[in-house]
C-alpha atoms as a PDB file:
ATOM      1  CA  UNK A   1     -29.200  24.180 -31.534  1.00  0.00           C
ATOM      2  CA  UNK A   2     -29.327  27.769 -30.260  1.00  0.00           C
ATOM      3  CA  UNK A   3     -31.012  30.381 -32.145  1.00  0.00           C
ATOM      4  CA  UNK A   4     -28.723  33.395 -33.416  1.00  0.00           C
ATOM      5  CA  UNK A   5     -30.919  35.693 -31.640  1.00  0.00           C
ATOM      6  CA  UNK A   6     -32.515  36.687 -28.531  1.00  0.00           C
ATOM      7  CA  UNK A   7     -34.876  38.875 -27.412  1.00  0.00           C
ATOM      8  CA  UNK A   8     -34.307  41.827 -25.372  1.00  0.00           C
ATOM      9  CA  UNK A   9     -35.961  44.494 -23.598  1.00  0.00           C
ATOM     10  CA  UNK A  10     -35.747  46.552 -27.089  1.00  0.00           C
ATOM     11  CA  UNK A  11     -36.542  44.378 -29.217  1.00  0.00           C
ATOM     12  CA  UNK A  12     -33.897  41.853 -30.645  1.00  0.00           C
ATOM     13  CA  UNK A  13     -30.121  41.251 -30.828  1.00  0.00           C
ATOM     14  CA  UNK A  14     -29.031  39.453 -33.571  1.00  0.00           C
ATOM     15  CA  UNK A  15     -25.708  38.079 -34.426  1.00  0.00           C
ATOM     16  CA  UNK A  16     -25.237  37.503 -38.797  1.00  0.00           C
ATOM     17  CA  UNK A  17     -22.082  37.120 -40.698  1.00  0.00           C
ATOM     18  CA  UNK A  18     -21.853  39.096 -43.952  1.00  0.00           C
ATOM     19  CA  UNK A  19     -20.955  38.452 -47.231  1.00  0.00           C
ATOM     20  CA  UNK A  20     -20.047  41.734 -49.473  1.00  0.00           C
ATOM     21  CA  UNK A  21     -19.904  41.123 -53.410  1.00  0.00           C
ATOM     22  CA  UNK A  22     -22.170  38.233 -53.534  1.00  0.00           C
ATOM     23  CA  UNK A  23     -24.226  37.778 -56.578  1.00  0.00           C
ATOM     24  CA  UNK A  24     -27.365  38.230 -54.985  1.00  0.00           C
ATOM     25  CA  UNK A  25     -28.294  39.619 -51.546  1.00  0.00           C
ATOM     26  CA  UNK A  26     -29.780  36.383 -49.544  1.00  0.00           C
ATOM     27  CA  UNK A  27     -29.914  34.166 -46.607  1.00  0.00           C
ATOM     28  CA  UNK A  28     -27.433  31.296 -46.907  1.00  0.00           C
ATOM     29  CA  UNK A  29     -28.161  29.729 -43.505  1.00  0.00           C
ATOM     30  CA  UNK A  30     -27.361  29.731 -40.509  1.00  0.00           C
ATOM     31  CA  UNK A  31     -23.497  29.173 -38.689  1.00  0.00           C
ATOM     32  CA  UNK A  32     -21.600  28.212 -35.895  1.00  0.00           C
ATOM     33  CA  UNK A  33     -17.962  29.345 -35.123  1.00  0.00           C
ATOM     34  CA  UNK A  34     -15.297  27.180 -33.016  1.00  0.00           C
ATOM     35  CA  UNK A  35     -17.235  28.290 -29.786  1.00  0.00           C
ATOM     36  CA  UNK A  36     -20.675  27.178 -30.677  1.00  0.00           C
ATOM     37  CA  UNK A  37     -21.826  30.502 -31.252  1.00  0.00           C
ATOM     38  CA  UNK A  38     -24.374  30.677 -33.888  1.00  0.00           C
ATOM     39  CA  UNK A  39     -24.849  33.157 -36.353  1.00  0.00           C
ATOM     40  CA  UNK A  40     -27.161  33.952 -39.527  1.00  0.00           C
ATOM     41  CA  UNK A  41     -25.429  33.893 -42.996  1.00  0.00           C
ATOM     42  CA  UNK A  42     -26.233  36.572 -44.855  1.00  0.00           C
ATOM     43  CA  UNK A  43     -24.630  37.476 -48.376  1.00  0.00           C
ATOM     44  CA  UNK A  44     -25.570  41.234 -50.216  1.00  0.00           C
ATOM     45  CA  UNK A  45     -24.034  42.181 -53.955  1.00  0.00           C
ATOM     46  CA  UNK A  46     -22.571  45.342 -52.794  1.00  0.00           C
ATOM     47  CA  UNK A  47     -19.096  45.600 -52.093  1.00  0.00           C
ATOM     48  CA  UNK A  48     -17.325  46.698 -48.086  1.00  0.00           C
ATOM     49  CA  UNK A  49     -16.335  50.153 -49.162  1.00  0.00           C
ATOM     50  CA  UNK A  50     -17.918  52.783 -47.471  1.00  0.00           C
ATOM     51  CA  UNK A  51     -20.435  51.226 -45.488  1.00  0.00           C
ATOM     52  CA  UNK A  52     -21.984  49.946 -49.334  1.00  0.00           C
ATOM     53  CA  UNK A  53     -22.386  46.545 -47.555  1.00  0.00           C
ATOM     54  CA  UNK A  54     -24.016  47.554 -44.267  1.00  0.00           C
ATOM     55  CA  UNK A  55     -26.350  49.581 -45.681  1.00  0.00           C
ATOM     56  CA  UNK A  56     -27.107  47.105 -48.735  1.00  0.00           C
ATOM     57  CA  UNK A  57     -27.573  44.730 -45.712  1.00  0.00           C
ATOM     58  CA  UNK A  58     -29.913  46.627 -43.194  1.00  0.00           C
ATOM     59  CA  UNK A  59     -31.787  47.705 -46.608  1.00  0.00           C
ATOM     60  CA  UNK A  60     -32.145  43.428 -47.606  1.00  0.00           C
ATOM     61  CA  UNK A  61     -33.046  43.405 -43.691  1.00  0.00           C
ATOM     62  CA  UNK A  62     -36.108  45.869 -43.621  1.00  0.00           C
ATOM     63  CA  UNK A  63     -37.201  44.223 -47.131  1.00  0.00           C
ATOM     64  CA  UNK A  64     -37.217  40.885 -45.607  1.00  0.00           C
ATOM     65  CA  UNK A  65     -38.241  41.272 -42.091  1.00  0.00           C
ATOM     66  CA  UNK A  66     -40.858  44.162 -42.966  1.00  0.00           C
ATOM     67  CA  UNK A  67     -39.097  46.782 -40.695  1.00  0.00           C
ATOM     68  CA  UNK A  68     -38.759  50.491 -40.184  1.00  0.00           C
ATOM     69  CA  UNK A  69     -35.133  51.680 -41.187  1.00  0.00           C
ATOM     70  CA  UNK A  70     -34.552  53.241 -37.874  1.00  0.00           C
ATOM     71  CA  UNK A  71     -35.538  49.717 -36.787  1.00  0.00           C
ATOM     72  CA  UNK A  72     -32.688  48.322 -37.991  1.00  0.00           C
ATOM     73  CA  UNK A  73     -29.176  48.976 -35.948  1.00  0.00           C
ATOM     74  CA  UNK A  74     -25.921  47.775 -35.922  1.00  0.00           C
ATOM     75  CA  UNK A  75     -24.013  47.591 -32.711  1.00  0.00           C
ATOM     76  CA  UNK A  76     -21.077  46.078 -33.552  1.00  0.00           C
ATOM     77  CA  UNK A  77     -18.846  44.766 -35.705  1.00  0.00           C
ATOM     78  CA  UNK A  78     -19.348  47.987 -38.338  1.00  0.00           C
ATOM     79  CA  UNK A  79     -16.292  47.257 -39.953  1.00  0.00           C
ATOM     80  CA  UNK A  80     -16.143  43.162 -39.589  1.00  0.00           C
ATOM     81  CA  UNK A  81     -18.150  40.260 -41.143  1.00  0.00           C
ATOM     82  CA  UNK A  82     -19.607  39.077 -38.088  1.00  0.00           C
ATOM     83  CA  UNK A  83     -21.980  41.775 -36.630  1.00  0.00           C
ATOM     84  CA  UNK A  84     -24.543  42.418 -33.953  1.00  0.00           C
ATOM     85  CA  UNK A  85     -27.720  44.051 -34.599  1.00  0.00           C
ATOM     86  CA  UNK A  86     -30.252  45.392 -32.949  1.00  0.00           C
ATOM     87  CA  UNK A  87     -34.006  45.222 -34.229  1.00  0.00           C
ATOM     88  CA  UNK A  88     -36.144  47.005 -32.335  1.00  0.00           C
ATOM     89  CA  UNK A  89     -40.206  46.172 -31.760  1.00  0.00           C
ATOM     90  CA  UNK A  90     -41.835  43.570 -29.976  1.00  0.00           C
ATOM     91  CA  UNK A  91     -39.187  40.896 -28.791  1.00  0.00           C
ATOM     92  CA  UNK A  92     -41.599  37.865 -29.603  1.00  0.00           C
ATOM     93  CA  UNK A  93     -43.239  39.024 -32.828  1.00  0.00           C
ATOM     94  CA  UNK A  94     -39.370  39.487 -34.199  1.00  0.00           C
ATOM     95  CA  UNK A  95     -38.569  36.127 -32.910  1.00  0.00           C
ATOM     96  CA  UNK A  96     -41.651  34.248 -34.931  1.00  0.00           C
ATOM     97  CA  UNK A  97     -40.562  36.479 -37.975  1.00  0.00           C
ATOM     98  CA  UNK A  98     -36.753  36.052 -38.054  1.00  0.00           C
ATOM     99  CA  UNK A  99     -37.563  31.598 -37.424  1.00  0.00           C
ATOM    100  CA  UNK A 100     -40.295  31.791 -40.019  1.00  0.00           C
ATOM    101  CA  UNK A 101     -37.313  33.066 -42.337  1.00  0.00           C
ATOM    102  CA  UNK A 102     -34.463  30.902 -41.125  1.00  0.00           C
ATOM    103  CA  UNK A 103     -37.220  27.657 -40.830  1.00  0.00           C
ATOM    104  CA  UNK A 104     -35.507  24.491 -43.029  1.00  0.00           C
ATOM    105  CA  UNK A 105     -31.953  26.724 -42.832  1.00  0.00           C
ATOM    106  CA  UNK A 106     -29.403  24.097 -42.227  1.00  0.00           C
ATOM    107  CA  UNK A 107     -26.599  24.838 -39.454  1.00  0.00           C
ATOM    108  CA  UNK A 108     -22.813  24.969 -40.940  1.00  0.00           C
ATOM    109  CA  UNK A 109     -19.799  24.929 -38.966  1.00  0.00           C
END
């Protein structure tokens, strides 16, 4: 299975899928589209208007992941579900944080 991030020279890029109006901001797991690609599952309470959702989820992000704000970028896919971020630190210290928090996360296609 292939991870939904890598590192990079900044850091990491990580590919998530978002959930707006959930009933809880959370981590649902991990999924894979028709290609293969996977991506983490992420679900927040606050609803897509006016970036409510992205910033509910790089606030659930920095919580979780014990990151800076200005950390925490998105690079695409402002306006869709499935996103790109950027997280920006030390590559390998990201990595062991972000499988720590996906470890026992089942993959769904």
């Amino acid at each position: 299975m292939s991870e939904p991030y890598e590192v990079i020279p900044e850091g990491i890029r990580l590919a998530l899928r978002l959930t707006p109006r959930a009933n809880r901001d959370g981590l649902d797991g991990l999924v894979a589209d028709a290609d293969g690609r996977v991506a983490l599952q992420v679900r927040v309470a606050a609803p897509p208007v006016e970036g409510a959702a992205n910033a509910a989820l790089i606030a659930y992000l920095v919580k979780t992941l014990k990151l800076r704000r200005s950390d925490v970028r998105i690079v695409s896919g402002e306006t869709a579900r499935l996103k790109i971020l950027v997280l920006s630190g030390d590559g390998p210290s990201l990595a062991a944080r972000l499988a720590a928090w996906t470890k026992g996360s089942a993959l769904r296609r």
